[in-house]
N, C-alpha and C. Protein backbone atom coordinates (compact mmCIF):
# COMPACT_ATOMS: atom_id res chain seq x y z
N UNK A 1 12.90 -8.70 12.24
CA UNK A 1 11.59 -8.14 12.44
C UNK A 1 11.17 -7.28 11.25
N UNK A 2 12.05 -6.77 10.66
CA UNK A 2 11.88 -5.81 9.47
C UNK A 2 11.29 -6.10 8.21
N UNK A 3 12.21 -7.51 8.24
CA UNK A 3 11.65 -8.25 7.30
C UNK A 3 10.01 -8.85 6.90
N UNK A 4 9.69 -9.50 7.89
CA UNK A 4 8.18 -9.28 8.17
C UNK A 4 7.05 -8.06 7.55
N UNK A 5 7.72 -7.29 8.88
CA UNK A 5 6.89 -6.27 8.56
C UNK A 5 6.68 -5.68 7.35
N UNK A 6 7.86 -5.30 6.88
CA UNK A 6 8.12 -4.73 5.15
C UNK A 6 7.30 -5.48 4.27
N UNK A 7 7.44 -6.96 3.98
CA UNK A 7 6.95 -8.19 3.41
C UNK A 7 5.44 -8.40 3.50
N UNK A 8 4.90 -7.68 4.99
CA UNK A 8 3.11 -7.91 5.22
C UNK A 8 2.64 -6.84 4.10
N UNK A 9 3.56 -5.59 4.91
CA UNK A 9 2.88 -4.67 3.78
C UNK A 9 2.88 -4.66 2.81
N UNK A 10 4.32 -4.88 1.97
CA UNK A 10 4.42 -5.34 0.72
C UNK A 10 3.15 -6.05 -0.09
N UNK A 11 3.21 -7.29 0.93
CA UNK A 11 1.62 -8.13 0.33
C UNK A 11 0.22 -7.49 0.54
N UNK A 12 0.19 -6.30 1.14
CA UNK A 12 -1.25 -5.85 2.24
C UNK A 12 -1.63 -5.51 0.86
N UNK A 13 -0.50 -3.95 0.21
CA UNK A 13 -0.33 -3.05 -0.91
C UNK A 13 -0.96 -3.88 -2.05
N UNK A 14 -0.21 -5.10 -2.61
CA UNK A 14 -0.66 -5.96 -3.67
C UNK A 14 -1.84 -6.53 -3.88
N UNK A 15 -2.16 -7.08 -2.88
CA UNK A 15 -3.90 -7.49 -1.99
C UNK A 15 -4.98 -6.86 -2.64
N UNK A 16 -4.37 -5.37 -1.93
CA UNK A 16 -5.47 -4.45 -2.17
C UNK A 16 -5.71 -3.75 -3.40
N UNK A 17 -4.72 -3.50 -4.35
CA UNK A 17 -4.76 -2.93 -5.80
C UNK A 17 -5.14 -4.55 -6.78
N UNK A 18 -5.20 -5.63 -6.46
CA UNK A 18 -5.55 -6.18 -6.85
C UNK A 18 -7.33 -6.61 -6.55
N UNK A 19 -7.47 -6.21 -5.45
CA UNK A 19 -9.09 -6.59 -5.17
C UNK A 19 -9.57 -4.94 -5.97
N UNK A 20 -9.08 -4.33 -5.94
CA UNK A 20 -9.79 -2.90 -6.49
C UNK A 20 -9.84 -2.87 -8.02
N UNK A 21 -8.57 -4.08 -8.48
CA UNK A 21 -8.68 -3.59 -9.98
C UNK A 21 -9.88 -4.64 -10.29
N UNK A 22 -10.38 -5.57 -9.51
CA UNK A 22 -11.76 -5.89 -9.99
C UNK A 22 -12.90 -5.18 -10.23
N UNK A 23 -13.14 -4.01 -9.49
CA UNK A 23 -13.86 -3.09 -9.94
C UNK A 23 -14.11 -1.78 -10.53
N UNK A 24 -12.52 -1.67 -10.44
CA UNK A 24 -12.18 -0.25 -10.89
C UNK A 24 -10.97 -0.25 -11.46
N UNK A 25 -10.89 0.86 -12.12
CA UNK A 25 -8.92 0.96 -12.73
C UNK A 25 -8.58 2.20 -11.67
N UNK A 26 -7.57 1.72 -10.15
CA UNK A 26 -7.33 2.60 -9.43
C UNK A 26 -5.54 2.90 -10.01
N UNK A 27 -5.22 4.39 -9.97
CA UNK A 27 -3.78 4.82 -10.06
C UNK A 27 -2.44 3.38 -9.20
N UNK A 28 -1.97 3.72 -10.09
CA UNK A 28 -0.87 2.16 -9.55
C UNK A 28 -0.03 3.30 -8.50
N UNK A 29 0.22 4.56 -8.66
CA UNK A 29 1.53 5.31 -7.66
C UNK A 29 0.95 5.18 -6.35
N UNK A 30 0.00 5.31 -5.73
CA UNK A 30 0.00 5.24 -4.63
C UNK A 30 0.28 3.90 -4.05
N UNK A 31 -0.12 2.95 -4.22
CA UNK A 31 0.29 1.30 -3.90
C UNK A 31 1.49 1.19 -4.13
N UNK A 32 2.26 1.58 -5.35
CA UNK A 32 3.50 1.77 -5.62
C UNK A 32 4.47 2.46 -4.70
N UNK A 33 3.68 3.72 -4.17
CA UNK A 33 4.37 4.23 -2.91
C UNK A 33 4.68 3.80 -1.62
N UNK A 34 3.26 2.84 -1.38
CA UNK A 34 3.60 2.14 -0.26
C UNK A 34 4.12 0.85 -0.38
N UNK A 35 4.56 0.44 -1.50
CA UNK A 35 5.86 -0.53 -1.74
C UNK A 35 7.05 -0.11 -1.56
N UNK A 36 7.37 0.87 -2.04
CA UNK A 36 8.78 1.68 -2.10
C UNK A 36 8.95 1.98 -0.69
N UNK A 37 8.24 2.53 0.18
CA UNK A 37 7.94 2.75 1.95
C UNK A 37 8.50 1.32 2.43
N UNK A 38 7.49 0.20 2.18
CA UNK A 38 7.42 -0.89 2.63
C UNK A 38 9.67 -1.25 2.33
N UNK A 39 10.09 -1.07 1.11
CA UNK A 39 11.44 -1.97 0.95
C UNK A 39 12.47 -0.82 1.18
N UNK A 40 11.99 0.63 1.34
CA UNK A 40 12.78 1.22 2.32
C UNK A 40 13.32 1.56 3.58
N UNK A 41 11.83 0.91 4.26
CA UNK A 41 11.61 0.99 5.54
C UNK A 41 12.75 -0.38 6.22
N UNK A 42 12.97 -1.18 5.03
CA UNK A 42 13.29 -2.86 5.58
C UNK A 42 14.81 -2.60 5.13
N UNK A 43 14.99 -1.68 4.65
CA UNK A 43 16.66 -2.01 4.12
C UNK A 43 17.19 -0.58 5.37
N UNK A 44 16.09 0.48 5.67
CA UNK A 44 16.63 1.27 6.56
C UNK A 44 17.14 0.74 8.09
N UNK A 45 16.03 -0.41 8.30
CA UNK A 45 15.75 -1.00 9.72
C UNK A 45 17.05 -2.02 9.67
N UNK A 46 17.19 -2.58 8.71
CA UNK A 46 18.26 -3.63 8.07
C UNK A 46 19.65 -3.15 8.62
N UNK A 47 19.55 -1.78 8.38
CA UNK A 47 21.04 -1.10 8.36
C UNK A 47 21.25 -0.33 9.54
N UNK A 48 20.36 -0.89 10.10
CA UNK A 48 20.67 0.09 11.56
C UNK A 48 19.55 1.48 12.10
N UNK A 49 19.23 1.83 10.92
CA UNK A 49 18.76 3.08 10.76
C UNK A 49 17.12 3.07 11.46
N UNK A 50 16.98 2.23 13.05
CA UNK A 50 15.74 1.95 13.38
C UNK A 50 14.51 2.51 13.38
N UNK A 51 14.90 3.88 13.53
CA UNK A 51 13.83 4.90 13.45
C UNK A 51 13.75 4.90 12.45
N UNK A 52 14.18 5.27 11.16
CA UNK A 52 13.71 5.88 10.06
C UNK A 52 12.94 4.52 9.31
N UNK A 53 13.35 3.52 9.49
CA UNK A 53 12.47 2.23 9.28
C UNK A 53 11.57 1.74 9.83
N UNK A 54 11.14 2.25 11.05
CA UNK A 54 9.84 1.96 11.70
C UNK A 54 8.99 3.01 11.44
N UNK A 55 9.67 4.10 10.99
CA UNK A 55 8.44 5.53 10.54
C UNK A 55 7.96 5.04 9.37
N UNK A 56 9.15 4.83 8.29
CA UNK A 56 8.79 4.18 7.19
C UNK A 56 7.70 3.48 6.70
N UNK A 57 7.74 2.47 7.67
CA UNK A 57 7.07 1.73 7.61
C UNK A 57 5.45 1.76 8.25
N UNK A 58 5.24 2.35 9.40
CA UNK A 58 4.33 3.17 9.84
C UNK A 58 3.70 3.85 8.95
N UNK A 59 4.46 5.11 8.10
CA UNK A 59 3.21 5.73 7.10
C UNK A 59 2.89 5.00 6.01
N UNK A 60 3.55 3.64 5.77
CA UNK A 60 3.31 2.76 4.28
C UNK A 60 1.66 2.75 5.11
N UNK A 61 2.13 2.17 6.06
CA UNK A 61 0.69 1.28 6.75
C UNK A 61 -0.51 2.24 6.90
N UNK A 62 -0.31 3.35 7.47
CA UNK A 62 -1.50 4.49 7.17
C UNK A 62 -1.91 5.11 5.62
N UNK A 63 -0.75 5.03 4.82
CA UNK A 63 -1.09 5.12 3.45
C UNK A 63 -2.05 4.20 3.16
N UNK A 64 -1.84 2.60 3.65
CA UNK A 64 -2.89 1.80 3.08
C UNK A 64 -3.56 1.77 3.15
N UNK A 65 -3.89 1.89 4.74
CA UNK A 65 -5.32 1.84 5.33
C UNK A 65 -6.39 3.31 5.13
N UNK A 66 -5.69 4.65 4.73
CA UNK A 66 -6.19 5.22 3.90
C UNK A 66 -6.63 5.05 2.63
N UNK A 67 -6.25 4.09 1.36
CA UNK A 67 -6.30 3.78 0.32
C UNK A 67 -7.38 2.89 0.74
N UNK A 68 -7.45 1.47 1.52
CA UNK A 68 -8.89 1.13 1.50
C UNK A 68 -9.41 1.59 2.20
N UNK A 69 -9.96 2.83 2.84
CA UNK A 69 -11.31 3.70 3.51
C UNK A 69 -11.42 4.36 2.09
N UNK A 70 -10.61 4.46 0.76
CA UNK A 70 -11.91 5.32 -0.24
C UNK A 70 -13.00 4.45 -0.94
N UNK A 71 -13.89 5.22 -1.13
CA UNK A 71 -14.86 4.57 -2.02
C UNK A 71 -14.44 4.00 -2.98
N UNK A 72 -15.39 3.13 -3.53
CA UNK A 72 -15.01 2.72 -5.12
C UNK A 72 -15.96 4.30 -6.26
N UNK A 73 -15.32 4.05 -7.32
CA UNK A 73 -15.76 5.07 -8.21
C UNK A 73 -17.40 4.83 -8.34
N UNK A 74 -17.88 6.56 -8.37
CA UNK A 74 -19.47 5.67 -9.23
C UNK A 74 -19.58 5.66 -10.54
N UNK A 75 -18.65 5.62 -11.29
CA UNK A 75 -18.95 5.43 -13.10
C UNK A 75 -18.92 3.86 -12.98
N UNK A 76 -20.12 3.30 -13.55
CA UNK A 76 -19.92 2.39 -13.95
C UNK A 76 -20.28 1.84 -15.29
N UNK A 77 -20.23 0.55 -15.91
CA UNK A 77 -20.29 0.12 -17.21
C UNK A 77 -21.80 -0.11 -17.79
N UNK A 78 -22.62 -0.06 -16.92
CA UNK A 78 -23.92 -0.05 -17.03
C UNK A 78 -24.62 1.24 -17.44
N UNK A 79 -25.20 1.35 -18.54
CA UNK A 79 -25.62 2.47 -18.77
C UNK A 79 -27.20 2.76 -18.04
N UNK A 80 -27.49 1.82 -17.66
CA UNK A 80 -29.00 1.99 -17.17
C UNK A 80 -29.97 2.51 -17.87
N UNK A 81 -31.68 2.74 -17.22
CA UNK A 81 -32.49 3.26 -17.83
C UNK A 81 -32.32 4.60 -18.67
């Protein structure tokens, strides 16, 4: 089951810093964080350690879904009128 889960997020994380770097240059550590969450959470759950791999994995997933509720930046490349 760990595996999965770790692996969605894993891909959720990548997904989403990749649809953002179409419009923006967003910081790589936070996505990065919820990768590191995501393959800690799966080697904790892996090893027995159920709780600490389902928390794990739990705040990857609120990390993300915080990361897409922000805006995109308003600087953009357009200088306008």
């Amino acid at each position: 089951m760990f595996d999965w889960l770790a692996t969605s997020l894993f891909a959720a994380a990548a997904a989403m810093f990749m649809f953002r770097m179409r419009f923006e240059r967003p910081a790589v550590a936070p996505y990065a964080l919820v990768g590191f969450a995501a393959v800690i959470g799966w080697w904790a759950g892996e090893d027995g350690l159920y709780a600490l791999g389902v928390g794990l994995i739990i705040t990857g997933a609120f990390l993300l879904l915080h990361l897409a509720s922000l805006p995109y930046s308003e600087e953009s490349e357009d200088p306008g009128p």
